[in-house]
C-alpha atoms as a PDB file:
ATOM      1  CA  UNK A   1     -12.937  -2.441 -19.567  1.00  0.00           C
ATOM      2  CA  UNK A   2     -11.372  -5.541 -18.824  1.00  0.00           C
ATOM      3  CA  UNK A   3     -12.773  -8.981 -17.463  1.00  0.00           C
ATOM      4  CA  UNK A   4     -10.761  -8.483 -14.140  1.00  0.00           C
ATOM      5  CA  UNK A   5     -12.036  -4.411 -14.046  1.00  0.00           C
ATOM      6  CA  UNK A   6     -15.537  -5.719 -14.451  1.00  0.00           C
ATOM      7  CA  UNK A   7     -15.096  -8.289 -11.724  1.00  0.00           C
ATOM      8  CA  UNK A   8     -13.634  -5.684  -9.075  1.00  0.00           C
ATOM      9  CA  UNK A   9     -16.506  -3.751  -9.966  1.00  0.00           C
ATOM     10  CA  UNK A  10     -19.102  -6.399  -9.542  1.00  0.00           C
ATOM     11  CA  UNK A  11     -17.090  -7.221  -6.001  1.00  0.00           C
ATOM     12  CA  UNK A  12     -17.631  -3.280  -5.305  1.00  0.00           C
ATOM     13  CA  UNK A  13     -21.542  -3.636  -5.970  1.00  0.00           C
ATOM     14  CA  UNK A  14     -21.801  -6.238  -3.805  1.00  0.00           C
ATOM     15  CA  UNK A  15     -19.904  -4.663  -1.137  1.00  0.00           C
ATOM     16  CA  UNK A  16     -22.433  -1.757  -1.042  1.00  0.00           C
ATOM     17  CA  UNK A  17     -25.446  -3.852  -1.204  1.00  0.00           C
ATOM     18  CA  UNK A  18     -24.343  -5.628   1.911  1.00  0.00           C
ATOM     19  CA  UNK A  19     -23.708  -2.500   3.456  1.00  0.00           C
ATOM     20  CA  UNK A  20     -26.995  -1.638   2.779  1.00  0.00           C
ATOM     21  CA  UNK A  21     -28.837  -4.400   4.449  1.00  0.00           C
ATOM     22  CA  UNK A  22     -26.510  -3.491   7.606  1.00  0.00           C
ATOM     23  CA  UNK A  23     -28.389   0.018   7.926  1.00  0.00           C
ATOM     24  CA  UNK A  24     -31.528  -1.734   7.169  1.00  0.00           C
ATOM     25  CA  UNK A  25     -31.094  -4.342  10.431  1.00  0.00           C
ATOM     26  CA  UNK A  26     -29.897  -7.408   8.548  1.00  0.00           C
ATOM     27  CA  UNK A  27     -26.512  -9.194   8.105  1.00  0.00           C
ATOM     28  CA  UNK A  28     -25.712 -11.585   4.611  1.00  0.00           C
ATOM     29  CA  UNK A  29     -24.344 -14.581   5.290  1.00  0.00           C
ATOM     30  CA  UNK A  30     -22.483 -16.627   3.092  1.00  0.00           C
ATOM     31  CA  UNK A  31     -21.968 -20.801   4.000  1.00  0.00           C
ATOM     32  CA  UNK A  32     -21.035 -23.558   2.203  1.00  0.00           C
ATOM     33  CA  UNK A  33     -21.844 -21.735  -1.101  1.00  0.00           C
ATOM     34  CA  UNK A  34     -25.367 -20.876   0.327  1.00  0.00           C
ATOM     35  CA  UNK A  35     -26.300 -17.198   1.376  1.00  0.00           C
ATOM     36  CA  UNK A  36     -28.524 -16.217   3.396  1.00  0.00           C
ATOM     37  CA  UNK A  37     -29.947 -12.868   5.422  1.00  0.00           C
ATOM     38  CA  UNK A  38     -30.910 -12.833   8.957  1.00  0.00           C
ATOM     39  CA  UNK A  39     -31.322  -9.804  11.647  1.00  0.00           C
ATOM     40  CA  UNK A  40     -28.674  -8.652  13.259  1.00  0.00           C
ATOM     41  CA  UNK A  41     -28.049  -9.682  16.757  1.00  0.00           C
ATOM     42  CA  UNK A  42     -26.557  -7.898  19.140  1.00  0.00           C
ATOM     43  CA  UNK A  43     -22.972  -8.264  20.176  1.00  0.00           C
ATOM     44  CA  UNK A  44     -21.679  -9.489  23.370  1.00  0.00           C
ATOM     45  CA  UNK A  45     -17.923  -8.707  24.389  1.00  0.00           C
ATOM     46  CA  UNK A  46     -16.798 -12.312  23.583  1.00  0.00           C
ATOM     47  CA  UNK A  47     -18.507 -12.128  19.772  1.00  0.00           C
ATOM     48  CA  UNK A  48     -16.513  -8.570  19.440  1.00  0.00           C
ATOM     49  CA  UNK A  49     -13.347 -10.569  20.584  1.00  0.00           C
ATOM     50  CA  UNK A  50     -14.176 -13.303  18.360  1.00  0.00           C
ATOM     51  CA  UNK A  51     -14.873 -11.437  15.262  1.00  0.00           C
ATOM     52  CA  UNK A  52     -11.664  -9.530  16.218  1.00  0.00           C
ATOM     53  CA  UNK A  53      -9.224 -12.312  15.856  1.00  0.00           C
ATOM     54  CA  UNK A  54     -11.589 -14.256  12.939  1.00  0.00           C
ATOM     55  CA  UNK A  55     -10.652 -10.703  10.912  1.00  0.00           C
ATOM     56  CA  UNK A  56      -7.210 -10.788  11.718  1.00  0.00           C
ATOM     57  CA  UNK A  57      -6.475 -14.457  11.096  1.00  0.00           C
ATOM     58  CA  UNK A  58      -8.259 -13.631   7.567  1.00  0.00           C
ATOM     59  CA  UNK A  59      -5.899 -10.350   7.473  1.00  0.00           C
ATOM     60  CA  UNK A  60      -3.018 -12.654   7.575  1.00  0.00           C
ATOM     61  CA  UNK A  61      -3.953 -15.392   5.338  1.00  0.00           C
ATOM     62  CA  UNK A  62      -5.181 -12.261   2.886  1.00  0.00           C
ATOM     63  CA  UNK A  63      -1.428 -11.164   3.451  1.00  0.00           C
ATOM     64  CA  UNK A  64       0.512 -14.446   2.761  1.00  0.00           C
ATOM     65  CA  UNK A  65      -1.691 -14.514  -0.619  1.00  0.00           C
ATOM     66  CA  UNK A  66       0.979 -14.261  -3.418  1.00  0.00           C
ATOM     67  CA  UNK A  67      -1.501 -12.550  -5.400  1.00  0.00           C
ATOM     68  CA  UNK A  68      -2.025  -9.975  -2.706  1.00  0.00           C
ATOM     69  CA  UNK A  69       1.226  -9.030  -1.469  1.00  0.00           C
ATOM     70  CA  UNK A  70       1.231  -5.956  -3.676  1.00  0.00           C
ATOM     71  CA  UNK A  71      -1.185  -4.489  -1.220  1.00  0.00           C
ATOM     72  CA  UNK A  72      -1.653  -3.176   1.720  1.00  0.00           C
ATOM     73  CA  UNK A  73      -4.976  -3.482   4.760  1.00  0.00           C
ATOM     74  CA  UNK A  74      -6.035  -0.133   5.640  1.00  0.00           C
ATOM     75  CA  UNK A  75      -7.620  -0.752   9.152  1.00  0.00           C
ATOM     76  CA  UNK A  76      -9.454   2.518   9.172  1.00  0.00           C
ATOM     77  CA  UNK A  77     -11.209   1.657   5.667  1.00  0.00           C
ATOM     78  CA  UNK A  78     -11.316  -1.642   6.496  1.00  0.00           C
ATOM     79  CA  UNK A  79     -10.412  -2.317   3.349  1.00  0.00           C
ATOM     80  CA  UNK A  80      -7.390  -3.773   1.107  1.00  0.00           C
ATOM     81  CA  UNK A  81      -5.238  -0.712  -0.843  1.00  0.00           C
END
């Protein structure tokens, strides 16, 4: 297994932990090379808004990524293919 195969794995880990403190009430946060955990709060219409166009300004810059433009964002995954 190569260093990048481990990496992507390591990435996939990760992924699944986070999802894990979702179900358990809790949300990771990641700032200024500090994380953190903190309950989840509940969403008003302007945070869904919000997070809406934060995830599709990061779809974009994900997009214009030379290293990424071999891939494609599946929406329904939420998840880069």
């Amino acid at each position: 297994m190569s260093k990048a195969e481990k990496a992507f794995e390591i990435q996939e880990s990760i992924g699944r932990k986070i999802n894990e403190l979702e179900k358990l009430g809790f949300e990771f946060m990641w700032h200024n090379r500090i994380s953190s955990i903190r309950r989840l709060r509940k969403q008003t219409e302007d945070d869904k808004t919000a997070e809406y166009d934060a995830q599709a300004e990061k779809n974009e810059d994900h997009a214009r990524d030379s290293m990424t433009n071999d891939l494609v964002y599946n929406e329904h995954d939420n998840e880069w293919v």
